[in-house]
C-alpha atoms as a PDB file:
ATOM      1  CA  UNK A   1     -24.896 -34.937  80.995  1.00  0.00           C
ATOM      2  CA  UNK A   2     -25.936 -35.731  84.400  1.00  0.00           C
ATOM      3  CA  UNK A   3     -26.286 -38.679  86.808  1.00  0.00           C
ATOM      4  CA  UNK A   4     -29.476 -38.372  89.483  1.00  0.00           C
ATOM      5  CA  UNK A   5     -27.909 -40.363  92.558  1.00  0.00           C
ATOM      6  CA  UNK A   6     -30.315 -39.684  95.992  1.00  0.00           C
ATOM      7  CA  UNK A   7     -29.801 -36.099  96.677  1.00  0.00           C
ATOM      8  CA  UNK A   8     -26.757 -35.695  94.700  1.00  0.00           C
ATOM      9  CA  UNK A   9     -26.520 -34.373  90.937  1.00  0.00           C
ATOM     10  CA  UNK A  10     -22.931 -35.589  89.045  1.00  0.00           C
ATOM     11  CA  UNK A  11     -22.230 -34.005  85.933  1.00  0.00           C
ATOM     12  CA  UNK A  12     -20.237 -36.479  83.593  1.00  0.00           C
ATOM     13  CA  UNK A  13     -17.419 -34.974  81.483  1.00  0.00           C
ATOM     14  CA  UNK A  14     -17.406 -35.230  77.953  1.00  0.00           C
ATOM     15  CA  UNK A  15     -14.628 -36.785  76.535  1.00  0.00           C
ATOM     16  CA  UNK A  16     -13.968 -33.623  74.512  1.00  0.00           C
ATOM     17  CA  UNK A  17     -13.376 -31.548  77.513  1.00  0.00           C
ATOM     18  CA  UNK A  18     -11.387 -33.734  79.227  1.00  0.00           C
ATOM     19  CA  UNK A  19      -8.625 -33.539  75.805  1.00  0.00           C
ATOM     20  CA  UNK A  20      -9.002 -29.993  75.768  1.00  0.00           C
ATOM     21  CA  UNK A  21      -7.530 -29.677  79.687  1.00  0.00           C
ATOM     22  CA  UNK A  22      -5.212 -32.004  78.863  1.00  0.00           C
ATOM     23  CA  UNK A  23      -4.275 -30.010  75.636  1.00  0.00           C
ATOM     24  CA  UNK A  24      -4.078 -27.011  77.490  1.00  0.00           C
ATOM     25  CA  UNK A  25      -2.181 -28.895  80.748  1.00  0.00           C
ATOM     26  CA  UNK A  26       0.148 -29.814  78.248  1.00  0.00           C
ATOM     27  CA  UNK A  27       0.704 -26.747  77.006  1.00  0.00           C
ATOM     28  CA  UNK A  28       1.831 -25.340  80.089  1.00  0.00           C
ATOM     29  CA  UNK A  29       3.957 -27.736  81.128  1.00  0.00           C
ATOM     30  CA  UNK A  30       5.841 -27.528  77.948  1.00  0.00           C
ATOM     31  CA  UNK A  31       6.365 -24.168  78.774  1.00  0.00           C
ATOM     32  CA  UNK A  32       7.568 -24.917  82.029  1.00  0.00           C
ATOM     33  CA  UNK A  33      10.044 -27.360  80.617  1.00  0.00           C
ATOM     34  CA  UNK A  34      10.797 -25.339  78.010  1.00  0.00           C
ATOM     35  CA  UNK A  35      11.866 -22.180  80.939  1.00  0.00           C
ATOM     36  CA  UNK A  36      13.668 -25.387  82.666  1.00  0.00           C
ATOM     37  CA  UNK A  37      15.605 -26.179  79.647  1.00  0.00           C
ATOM     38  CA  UNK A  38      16.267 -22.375  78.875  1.00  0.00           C
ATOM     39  CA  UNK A  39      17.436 -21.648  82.195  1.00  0.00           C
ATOM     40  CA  UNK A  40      19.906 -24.378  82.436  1.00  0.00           C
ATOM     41  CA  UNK A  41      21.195 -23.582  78.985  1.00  0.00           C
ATOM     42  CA  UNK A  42      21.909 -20.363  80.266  1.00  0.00           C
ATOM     43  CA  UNK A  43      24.055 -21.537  83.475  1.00  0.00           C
ATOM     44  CA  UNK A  44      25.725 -23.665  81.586  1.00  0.00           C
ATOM     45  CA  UNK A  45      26.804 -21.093  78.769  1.00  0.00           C
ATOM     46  CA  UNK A  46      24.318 -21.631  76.233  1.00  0.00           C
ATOM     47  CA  UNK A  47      21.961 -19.555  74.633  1.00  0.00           C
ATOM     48  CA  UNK A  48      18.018 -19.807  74.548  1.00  0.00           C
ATOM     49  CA  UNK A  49      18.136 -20.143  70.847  1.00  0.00           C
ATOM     50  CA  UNK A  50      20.249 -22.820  70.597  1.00  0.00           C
ATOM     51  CA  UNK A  51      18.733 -25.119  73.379  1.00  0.00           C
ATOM     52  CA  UNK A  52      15.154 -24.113  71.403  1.00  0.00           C
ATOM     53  CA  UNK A  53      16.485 -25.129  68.386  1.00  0.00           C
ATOM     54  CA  UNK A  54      17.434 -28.279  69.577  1.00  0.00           C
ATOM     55  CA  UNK A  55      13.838 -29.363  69.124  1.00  0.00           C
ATOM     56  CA  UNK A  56      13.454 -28.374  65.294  1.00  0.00           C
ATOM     57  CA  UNK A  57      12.931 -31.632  63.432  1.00  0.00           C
ATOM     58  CA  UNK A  58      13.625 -30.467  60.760  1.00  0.00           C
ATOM     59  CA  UNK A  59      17.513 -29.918  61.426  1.00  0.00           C
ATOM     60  CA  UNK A  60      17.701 -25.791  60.528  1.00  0.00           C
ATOM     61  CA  UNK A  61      18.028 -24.738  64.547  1.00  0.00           C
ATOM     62  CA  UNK A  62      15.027 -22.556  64.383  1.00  0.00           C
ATOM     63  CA  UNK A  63      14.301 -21.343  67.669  1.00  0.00           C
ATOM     64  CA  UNK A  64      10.899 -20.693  66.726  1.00  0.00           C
ATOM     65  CA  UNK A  65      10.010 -23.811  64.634  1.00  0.00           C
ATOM     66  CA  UNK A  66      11.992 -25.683  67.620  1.00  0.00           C
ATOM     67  CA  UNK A  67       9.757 -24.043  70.459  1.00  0.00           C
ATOM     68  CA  UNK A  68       6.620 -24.214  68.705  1.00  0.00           C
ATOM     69  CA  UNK A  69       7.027 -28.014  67.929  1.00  0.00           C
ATOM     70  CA  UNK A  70       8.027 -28.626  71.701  1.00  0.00           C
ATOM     71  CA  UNK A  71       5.225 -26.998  72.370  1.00  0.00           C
ATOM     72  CA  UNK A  72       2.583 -29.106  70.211  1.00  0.00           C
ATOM     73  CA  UNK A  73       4.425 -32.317  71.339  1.00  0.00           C
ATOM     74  CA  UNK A  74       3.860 -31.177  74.563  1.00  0.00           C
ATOM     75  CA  UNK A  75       0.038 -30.439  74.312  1.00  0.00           C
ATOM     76  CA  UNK A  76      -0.395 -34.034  72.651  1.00  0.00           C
ATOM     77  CA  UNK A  77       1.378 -36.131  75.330  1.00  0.00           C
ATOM     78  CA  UNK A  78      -0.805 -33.760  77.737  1.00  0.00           C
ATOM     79  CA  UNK A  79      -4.292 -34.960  75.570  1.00  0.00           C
ATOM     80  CA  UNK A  80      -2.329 -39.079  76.334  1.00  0.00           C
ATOM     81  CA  UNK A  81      -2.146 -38.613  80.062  1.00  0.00           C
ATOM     82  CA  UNK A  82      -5.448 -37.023  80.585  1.00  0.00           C
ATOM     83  CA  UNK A  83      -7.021 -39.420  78.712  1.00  0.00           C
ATOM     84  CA  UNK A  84      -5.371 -41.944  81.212  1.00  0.00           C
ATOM     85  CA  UNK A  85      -6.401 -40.145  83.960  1.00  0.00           C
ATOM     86  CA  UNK A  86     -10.444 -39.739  82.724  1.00  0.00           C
ATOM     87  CA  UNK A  87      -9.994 -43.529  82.704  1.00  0.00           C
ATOM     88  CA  UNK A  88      -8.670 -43.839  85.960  1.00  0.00           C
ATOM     89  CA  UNK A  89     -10.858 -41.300  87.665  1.00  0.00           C
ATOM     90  CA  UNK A  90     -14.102 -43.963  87.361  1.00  0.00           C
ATOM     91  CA  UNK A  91     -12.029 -46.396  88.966  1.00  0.00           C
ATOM     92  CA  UNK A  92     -10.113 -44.444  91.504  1.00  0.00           C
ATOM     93  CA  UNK A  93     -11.911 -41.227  92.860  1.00  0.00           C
ATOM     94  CA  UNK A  94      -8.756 -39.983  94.862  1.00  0.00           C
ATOM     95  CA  UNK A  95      -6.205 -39.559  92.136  1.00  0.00           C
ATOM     96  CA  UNK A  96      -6.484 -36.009  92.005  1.00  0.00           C
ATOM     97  CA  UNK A  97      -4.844 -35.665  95.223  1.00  0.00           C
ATOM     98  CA  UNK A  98      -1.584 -37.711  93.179  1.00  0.00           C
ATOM     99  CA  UNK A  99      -2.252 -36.269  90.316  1.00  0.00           C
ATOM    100  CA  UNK A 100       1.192 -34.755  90.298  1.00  0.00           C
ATOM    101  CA  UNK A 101       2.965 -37.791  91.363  1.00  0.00           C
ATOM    102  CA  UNK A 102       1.043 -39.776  88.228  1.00  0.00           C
ATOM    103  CA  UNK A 103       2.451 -37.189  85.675  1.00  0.00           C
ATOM    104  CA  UNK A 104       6.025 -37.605  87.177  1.00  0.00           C
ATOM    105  CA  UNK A 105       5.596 -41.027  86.603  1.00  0.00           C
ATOM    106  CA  UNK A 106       4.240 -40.016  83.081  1.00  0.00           C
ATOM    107  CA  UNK A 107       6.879 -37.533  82.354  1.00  0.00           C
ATOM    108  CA  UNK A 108       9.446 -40.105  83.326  1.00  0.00           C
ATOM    109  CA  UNK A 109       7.697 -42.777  80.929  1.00  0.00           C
ATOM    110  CA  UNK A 110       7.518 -39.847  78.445  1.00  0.00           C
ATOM    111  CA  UNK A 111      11.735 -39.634  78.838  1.00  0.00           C
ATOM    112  CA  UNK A 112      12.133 -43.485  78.144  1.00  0.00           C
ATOM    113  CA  UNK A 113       9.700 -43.482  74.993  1.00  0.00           C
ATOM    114  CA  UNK A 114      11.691 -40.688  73.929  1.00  0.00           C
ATOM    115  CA  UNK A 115      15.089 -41.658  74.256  1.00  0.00           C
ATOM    116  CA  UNK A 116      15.441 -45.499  73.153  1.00  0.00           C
ATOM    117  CA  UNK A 117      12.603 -44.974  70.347  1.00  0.00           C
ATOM    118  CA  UNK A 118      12.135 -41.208  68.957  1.00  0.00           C
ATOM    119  CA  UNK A 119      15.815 -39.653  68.988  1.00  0.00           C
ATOM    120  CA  UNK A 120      17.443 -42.503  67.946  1.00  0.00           C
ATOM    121  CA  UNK A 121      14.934 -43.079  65.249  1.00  0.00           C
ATOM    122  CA  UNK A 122      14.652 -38.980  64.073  1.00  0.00           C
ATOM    123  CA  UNK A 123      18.620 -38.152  64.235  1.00  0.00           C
ATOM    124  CA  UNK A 124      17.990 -34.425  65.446  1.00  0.00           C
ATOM    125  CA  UNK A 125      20.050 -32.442  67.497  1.00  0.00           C
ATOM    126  CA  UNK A 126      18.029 -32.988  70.734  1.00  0.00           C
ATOM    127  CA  UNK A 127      19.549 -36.035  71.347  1.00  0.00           C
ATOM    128  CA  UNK A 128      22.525 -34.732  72.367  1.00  0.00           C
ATOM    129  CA  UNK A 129      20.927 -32.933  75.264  1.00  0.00           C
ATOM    130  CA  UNK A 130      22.601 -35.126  78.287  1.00  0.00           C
ATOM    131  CA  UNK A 131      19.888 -37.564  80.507  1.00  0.00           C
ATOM    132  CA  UNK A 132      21.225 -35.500  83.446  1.00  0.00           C
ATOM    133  CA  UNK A 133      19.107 -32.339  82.033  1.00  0.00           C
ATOM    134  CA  UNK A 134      16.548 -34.272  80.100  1.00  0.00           C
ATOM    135  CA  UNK A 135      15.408 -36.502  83.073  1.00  0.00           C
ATOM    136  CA  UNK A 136      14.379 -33.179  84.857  1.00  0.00           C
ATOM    137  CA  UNK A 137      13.397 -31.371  82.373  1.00  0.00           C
ATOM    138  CA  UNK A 138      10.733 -34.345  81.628  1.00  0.00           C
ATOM    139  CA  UNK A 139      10.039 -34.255  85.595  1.00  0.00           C
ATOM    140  CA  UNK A 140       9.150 -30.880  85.566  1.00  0.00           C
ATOM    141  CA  UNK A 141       7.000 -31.590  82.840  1.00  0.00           C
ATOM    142  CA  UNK A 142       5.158 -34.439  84.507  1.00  0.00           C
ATOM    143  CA  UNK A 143       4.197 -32.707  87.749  1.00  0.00           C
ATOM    144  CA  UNK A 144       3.210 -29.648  86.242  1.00  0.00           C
ATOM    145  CA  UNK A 145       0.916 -31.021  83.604  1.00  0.00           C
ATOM    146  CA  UNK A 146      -0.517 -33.787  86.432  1.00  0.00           C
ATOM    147  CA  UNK A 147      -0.845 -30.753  88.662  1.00  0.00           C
ATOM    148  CA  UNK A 148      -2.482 -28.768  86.649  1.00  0.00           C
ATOM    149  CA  UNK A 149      -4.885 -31.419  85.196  1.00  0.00           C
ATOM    150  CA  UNK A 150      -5.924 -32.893  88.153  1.00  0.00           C
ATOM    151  CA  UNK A 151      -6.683 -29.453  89.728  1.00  0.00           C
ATOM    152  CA  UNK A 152      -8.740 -29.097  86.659  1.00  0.00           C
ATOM    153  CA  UNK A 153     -10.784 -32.160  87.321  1.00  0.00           C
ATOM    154  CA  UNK A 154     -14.638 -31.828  89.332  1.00  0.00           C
ATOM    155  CA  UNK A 155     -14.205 -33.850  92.537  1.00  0.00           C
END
């Protein structure tokens, strides 16, 4: 699709690539909250598995079931905030330039949602992961994934 304007051509984006950049945006910043996460496990004396296996719902610990579920949560709240951010991009042409900023803002919204309405609600063993660590971990998150989107995005 694309707009004519004087001696300009603008190529819309489909709606369906815009989710897949934020599917894949939110796929690597899970990743890099998931290294966050891992890292500070590790300084503080615990082990990659067990921090991973924090995020199995289903309450077994699995490392893998833990990281690959962190993982597609991850992609999915990426697919929310680009979906925001195609909005906001007709209305404000400079957000790329913030777009970083916006998903620490995001990844801090993406905190609160999380823990006063999932964990209390799901009773799994990432709640007891302490706000000191989480609220970073979902900072890292947020700037990475608005980051990457926005650098993503035609101008």
């Amino acid at each position: 699709m694309t707009d004519r304007t004087g001696f300009v051509t603008q190529r819309r984006r489909a709606i369906g690539d815009v989710v897949v950049d934020g599917l894949l945006s939110g796929l690597l910043a899970g990743g890099a909250m998931g290294v966050f996460l891992v890292a500070a496990g590790l300084i503080s004396g615990v082990g990659p598995g067990q921090v991973l296996g924090r995020f199995d719902p289903a309450g077994d610990a699995s490392p893998l079931t833990g990281a690959l579920m962190h993982l597609a949560v991850s992609g999915l709240y990426g697919v929310g905030l680009a979906l925001v951010l195609h909005l906001l991009g007709g209305r404000w042409a400079d957000w790329r330039r913030y777009g970083w900023l916006l998903g620490a803002g995001y990844g801090l919204v993406v905190w609160v949602v999380a823990q006063f309405v999932l964990l209390p609600s799901l009773g799994i063993a990432l709640a007891d992961i302490s706000p000191a660590l989480f609220i970073p971990a979902h900072l890292v998150y947020g700037v990475v994934l608005g980051y990457v989107f926005g650098r993503h995005q035609p101008a």
